[in-house]
Protein backbone atom coordinates (compact mmCIF):
# COMPACT_ATOMS: atom_id res chain seq x y z
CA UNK A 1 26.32 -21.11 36.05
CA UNK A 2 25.94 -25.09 35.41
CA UNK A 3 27.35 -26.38 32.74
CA UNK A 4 24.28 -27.54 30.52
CA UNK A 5 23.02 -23.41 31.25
CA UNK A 6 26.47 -22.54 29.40
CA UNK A 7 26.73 -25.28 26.57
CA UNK A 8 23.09 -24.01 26.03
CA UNK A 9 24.01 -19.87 25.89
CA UNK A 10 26.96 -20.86 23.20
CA UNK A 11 25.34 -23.06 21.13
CA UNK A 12 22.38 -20.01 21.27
CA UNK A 13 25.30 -17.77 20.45
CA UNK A 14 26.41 -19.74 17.10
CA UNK A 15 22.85 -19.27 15.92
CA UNK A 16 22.92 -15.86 15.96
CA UNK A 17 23.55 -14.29 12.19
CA UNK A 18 26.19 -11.33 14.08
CA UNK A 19 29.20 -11.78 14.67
CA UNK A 20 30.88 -12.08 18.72
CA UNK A 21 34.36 -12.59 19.37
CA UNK A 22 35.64 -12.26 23.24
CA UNK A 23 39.23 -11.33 23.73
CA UNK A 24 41.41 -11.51 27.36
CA UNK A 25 43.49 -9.10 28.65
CA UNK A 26 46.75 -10.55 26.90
CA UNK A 27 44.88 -10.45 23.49
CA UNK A 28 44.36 -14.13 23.25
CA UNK A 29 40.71 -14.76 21.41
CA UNK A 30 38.51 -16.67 24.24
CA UNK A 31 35.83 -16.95 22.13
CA UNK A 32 34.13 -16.69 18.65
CA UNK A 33 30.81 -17.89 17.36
CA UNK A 34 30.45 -19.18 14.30
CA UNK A 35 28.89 -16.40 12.21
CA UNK A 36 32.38 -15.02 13.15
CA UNK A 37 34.45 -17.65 11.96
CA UNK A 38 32.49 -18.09 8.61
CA UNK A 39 32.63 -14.23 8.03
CA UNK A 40 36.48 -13.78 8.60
CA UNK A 41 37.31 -17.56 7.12
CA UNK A 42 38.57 -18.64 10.38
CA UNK A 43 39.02 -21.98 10.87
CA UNK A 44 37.44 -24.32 13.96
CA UNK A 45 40.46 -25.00 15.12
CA UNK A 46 42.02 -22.17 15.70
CA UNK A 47 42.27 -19.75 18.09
CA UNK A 48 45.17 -18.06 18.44
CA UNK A 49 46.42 -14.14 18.53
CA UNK A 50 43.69 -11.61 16.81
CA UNK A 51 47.40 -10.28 14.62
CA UNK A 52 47.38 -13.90 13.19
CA UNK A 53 43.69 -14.47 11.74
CA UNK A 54 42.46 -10.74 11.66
CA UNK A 55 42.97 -9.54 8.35
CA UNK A 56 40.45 -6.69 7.95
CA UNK A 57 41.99 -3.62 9.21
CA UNK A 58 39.30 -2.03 10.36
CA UNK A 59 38.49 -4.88 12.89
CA UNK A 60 41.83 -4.96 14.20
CA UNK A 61 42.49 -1.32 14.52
CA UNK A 62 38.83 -1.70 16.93
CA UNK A 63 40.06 -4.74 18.62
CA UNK A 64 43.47 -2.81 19.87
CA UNK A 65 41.76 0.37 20.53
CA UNK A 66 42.36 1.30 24.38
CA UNK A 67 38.44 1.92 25.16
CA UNK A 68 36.39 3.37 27.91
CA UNK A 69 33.15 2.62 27.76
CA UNK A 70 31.41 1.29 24.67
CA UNK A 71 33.34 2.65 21.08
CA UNK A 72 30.70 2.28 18.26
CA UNK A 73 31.61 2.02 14.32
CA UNK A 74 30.85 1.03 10.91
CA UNK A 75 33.07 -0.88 9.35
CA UNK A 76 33.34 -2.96 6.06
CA UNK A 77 33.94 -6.21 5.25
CA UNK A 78 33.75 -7.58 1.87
CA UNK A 79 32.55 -4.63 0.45
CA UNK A 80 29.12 -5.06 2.97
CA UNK A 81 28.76 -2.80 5.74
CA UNK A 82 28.58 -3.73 9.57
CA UNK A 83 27.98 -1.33 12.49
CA UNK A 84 30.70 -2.79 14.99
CA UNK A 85 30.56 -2.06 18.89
CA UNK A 86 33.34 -3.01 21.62
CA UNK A 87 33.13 -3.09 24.73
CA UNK A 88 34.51 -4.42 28.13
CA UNK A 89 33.08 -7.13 30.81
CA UNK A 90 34.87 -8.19 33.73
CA UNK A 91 37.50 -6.83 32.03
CA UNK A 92 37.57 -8.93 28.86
CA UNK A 93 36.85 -6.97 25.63
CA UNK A 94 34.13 -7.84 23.12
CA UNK A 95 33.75 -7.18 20.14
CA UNK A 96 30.13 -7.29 18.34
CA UNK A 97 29.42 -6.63 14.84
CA UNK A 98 25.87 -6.96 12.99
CA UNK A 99 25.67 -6.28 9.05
CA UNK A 100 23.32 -3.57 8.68
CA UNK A 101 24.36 -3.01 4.23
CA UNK A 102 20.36 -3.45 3.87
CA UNK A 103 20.07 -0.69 5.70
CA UNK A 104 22.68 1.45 4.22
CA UNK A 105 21.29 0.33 1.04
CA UNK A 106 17.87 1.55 1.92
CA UNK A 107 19.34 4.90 3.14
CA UNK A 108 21.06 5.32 0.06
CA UNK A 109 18.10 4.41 -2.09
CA UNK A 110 15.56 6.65 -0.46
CA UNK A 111 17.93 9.42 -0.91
CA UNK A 112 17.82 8.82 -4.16
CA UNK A 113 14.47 8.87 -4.85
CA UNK A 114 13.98 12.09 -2.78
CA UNK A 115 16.81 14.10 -5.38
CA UNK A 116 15.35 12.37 -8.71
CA UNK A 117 11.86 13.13 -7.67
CA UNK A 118 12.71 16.75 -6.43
CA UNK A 119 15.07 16.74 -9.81
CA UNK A 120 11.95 15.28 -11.76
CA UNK A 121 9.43 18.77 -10.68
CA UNK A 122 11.80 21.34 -10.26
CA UNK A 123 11.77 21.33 -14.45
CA UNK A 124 7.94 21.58 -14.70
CA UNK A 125 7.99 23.54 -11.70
CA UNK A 126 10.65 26.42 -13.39
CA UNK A 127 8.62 26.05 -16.69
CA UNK A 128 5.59 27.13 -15.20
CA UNK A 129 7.34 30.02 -12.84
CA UNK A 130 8.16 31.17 -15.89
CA UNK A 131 4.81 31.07 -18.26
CA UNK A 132 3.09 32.88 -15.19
CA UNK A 133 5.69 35.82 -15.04
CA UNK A 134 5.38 35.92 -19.17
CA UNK A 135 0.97 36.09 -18.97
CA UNK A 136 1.33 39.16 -16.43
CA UNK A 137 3.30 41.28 -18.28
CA UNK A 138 1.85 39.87 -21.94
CA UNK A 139 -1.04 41.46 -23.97
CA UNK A 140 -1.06 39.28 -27.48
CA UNK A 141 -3.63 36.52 -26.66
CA UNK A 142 -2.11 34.62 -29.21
CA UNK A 143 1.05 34.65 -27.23
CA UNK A 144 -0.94 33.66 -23.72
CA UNK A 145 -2.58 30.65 -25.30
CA UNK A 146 0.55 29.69 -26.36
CA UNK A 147 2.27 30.16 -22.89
CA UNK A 148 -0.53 28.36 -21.38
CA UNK A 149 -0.79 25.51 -23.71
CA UNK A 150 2.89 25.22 -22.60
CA UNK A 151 1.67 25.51 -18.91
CA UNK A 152 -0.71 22.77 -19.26
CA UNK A 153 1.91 19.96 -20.90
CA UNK A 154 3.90 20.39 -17.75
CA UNK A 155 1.17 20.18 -15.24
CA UNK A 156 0.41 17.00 -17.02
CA UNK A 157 3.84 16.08 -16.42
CA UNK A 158 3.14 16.35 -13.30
CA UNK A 159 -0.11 14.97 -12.44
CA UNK A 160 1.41 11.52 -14.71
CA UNK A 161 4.47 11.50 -12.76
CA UNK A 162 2.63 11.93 -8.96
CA UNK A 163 0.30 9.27 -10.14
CA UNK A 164 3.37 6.99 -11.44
CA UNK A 165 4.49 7.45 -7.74
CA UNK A 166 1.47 6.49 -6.00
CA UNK A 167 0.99 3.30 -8.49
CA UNK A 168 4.78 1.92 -7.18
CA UNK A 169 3.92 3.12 -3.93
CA UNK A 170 0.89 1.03 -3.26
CA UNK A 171 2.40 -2.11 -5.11
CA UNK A 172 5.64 -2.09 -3.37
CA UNK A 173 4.05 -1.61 -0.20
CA UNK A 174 1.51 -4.73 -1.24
CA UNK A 175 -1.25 -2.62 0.77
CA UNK A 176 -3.01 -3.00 -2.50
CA UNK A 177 -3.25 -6.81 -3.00
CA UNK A 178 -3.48 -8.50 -5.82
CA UNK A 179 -7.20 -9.53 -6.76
CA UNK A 180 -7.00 -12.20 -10.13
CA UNK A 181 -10.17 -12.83 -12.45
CA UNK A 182 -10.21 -14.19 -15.96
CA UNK A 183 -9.51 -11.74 -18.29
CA UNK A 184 -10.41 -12.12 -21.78
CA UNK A 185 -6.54 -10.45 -23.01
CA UNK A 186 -8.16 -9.53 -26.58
CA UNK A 187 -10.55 -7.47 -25.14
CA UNK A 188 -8.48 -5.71 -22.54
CA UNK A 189 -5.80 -4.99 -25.82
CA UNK A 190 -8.67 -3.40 -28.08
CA UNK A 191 -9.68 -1.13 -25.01
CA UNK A 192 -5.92 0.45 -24.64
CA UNK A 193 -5.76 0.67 -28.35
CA UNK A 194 -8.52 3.08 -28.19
CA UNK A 195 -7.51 4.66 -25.13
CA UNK A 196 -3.98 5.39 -27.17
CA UNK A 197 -5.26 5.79 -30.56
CA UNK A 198 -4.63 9.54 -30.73
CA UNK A 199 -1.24 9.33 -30.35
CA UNK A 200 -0.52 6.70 -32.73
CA UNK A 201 -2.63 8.39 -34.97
CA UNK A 202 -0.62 11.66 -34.73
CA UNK A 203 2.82 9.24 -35.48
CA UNK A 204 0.81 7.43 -38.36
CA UNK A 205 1.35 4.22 -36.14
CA UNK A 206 -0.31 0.88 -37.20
CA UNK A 207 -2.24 -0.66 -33.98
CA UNK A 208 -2.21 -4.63 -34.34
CA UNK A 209 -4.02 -6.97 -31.51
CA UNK A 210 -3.44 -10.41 -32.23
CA UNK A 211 -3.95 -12.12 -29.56
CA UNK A 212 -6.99 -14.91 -30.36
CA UNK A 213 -10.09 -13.58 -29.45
CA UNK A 214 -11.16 -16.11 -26.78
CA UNK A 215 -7.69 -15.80 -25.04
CA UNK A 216 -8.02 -15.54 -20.90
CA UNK A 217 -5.64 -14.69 -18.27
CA UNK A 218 -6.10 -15.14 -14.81
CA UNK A 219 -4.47 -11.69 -13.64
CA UNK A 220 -5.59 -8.93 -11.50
CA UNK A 221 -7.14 -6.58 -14.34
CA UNK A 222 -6.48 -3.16 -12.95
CA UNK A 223 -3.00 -3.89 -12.90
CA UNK A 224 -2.28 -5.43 -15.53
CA UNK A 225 -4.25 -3.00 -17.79
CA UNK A 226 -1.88 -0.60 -16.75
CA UNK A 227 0.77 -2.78 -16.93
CA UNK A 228 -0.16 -3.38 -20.48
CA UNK A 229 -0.88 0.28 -21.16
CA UNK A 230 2.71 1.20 -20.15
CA UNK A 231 4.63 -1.34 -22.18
CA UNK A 232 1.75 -0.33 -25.36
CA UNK A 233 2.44 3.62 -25.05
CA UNK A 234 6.06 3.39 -24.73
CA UNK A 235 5.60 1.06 -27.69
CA UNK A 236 3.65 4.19 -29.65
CA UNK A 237 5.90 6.96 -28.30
CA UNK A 238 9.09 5.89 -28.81
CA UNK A 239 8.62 4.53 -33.00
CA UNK A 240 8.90 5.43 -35.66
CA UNK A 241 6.58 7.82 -37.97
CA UNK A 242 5.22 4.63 -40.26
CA UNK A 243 5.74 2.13 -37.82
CA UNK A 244 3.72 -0.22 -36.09
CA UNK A 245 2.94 -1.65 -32.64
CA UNK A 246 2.04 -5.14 -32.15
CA UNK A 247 0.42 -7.31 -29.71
CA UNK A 248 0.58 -11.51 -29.28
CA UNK A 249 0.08 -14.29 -26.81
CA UNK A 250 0.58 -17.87 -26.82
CA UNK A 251 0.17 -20.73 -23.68
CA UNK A 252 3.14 -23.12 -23.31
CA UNK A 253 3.23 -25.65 -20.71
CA UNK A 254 5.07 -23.39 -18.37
CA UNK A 255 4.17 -19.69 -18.93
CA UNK A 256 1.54 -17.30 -20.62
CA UNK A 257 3.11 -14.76 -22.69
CA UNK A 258 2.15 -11.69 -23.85
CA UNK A 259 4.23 -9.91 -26.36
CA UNK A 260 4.22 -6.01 -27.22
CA UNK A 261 6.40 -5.78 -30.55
CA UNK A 262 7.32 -2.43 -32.38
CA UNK A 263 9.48 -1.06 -35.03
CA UNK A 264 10.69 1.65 -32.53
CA UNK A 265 14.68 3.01 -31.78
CA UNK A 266 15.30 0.04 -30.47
CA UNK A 267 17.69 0.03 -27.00
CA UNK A 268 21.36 -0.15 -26.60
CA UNK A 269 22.53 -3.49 -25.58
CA UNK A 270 24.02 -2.20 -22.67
CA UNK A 271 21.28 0.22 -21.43
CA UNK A 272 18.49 -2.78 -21.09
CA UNK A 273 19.56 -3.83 -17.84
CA UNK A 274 18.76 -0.20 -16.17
CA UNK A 275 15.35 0.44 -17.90
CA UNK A 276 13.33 -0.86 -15.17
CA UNK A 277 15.17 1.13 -12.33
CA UNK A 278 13.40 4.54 -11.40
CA UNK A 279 13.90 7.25 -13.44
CA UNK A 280 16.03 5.69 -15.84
CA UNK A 281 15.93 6.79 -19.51
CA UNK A 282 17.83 5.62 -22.45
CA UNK A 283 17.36 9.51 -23.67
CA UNK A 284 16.53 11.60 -21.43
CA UNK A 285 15.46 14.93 -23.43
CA UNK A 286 13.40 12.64 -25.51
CA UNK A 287 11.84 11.20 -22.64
CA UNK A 288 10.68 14.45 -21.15
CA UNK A 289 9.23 15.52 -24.92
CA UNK A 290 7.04 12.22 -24.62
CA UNK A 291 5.98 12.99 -21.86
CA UNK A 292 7.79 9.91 -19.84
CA UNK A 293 8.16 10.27 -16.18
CA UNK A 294 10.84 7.70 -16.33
CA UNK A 295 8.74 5.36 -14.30
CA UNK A 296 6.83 3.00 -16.74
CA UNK A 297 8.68 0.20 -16.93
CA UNK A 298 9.72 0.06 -13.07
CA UNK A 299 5.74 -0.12 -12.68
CA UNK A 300 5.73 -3.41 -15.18
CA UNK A 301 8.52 -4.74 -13.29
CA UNK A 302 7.05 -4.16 -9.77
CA UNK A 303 3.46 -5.30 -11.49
CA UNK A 304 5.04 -8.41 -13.39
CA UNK A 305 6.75 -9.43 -10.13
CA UNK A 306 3.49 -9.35 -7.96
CA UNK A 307 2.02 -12.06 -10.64
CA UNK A 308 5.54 -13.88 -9.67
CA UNK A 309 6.28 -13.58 -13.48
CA UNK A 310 9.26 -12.08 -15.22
CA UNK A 311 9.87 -9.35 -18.24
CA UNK A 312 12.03 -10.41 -21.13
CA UNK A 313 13.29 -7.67 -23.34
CA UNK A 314 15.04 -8.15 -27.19
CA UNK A 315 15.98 -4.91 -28.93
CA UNK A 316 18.06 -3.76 -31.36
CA UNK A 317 18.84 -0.32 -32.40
CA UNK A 318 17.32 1.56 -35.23
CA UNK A 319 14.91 -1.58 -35.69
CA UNK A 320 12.65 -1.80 -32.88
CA UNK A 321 11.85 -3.46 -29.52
CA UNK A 322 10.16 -6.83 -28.08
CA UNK A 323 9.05 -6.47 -24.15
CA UNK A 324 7.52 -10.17 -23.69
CA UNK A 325 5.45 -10.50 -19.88
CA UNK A 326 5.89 -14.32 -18.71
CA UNK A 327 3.35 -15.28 -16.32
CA UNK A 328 3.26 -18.99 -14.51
CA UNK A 329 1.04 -21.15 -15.73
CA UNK A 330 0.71 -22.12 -11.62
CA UNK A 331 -0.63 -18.75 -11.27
CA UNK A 332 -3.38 -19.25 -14.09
């Protein structure tokens, strides 16, 4: 091999975002590339014994192993997670390590998902086991309509929560795209406030839209109508009997806000970081009586996100909640 061939190969290996270290037969380092050296805070000038600079245990235990063949294992390294393999040409041993903690991560996460939503039906699911074996053995109709009015609130459970799922589904995998128009905000807030009325009404909850009549967005509607539908019910649900739910906007020079304000339970202080993770409610029991499928807010996230905005939330217990959506004004 000429030498420009083998400056070319190592400066190709220093580009590489893995890690390759060559060691000799007397355990004297030959080689390292530089994702390496910036990984394990080695220094250009040295190269000395693996004992001296090695300090993650795991790597040195594989770099002294007495291997046959290839030995593969994952190993960490500042708390991230790298699949390491070693093995031997013309009898010099190397060692090559790739970080694969986005994958882990993504292992871990789907698992996740699959328990909470398995977690999330199995409760429905009992609940209606249950009505089903109570209507064949019951005879007072009064008793059946109220086992099946029972039945019903948990298929609707169900039905919101599979529909929840699809919603993230499609956004996260962007095989819906977004599609912006302007929207006229005032009446898209009216609309939901008679799509919800019935359950403020039940709650004796005041409905205020003040956002100016002639105010626009440029957003993709169907999202953000549910977007804003979310952030409006969980506004309703979740206050008090007496309360009130209202809604704002206003145009600065960098963003277009839209502000859902209530007189709610407010939020502990240090639960408002989690409430737009999956599945995550503040109270849970409560939740499930309102019906929540603990995916609302990760949909205004995900939907906020695909507008390249951001969610602000102020709340303080026992007084009530402020969710303000910030969209770009580069994206109106």
């Amino acid at each position: 091999m000429d030498n420009l061939l083998k400056n070319t190969l190592v400066e190709f290996l220093d580009f590489l975002q893995e890690g390759l270290i060559v060691i000799d037969e007397n355990k004297n380092i030959q080689y390292i590339n530089r994702y390496a050296r910036q990984l394990l805070k080695i220094h250009e000038t040295q190269m000395p014994l693996p004992s001296e600079i090695i300090k993650n245990n795991y790597l040195y235990s594989l770099i002294n192993a007495d291997i046959q063949g290839e030995l593969k294992e994952e190993i960490t390294i500042d708390e991230d997670i790298f699949l390491a393999r070693v093995f031997k040409i013309n009898g010099q041993k190397v060692i090559h390590f790739q970080d694969i903690t986005p994958f882990e991560l993504y292992k871990q996460a789907k698992k996740d998902f699959v328990s909470n939503v398995s977690h999330e039906l199995k409760t429905p699911i009992t609940v209606l086991k249950g009505v089903i074996e109570t209507i064949e053995k019951e005879e007072d109709l009064e008793l059946i309509r109220n086992f099946l009015s029972k039945a019903k609130k948990r298929i609707n459970q169900m039905d919101s929560l599979i529909n929840d799922l699809l919603i993230l589904a499609k956004i996260e995998s962007k095989e819906d795209k977004i599609q912006k128009s302007h929207i006229n905000l005032y009446s898209m807030i009216q609309q939901i406030f008679e799509d919800l009325q019935h359950i403020a009404n039940e709650k004796e909850i005041s409905l205020e839209n003040q956002v100016d009549k002639d105010f626009s967005v440029f957003v993709d509607e169907k999202k953000f109508n549910i977007l804003l539908k979310n952030l409006i019910e969980n506004a309703i649900k979740y206050n008090k009997t007496g309360g009130f739910v209202k809604v704002y906007a206003n145009r600065n020079d960098k963003y277009v806000s839209i502000t859902v304000e209530d007189t709610g339970i407010g939020i502990p202080k240090e639960a408002v970081p989690l409430i737009f993770e999956r599945f995550y409610r503040v109270d849970k029991s409560r939740s499930r009586n309102e019906g929540g499928t603990g995916l609302g807010l990760s949909i205004v996230k995900h939907i906020t996100e695909a507008h390249n905005g951001k969610v602000e939330v102020h709340s303080e217990l026992g007084k009530g909640s402020k969710f303000t959506v910030k969209i770009p004004i580069g994206e109106q």
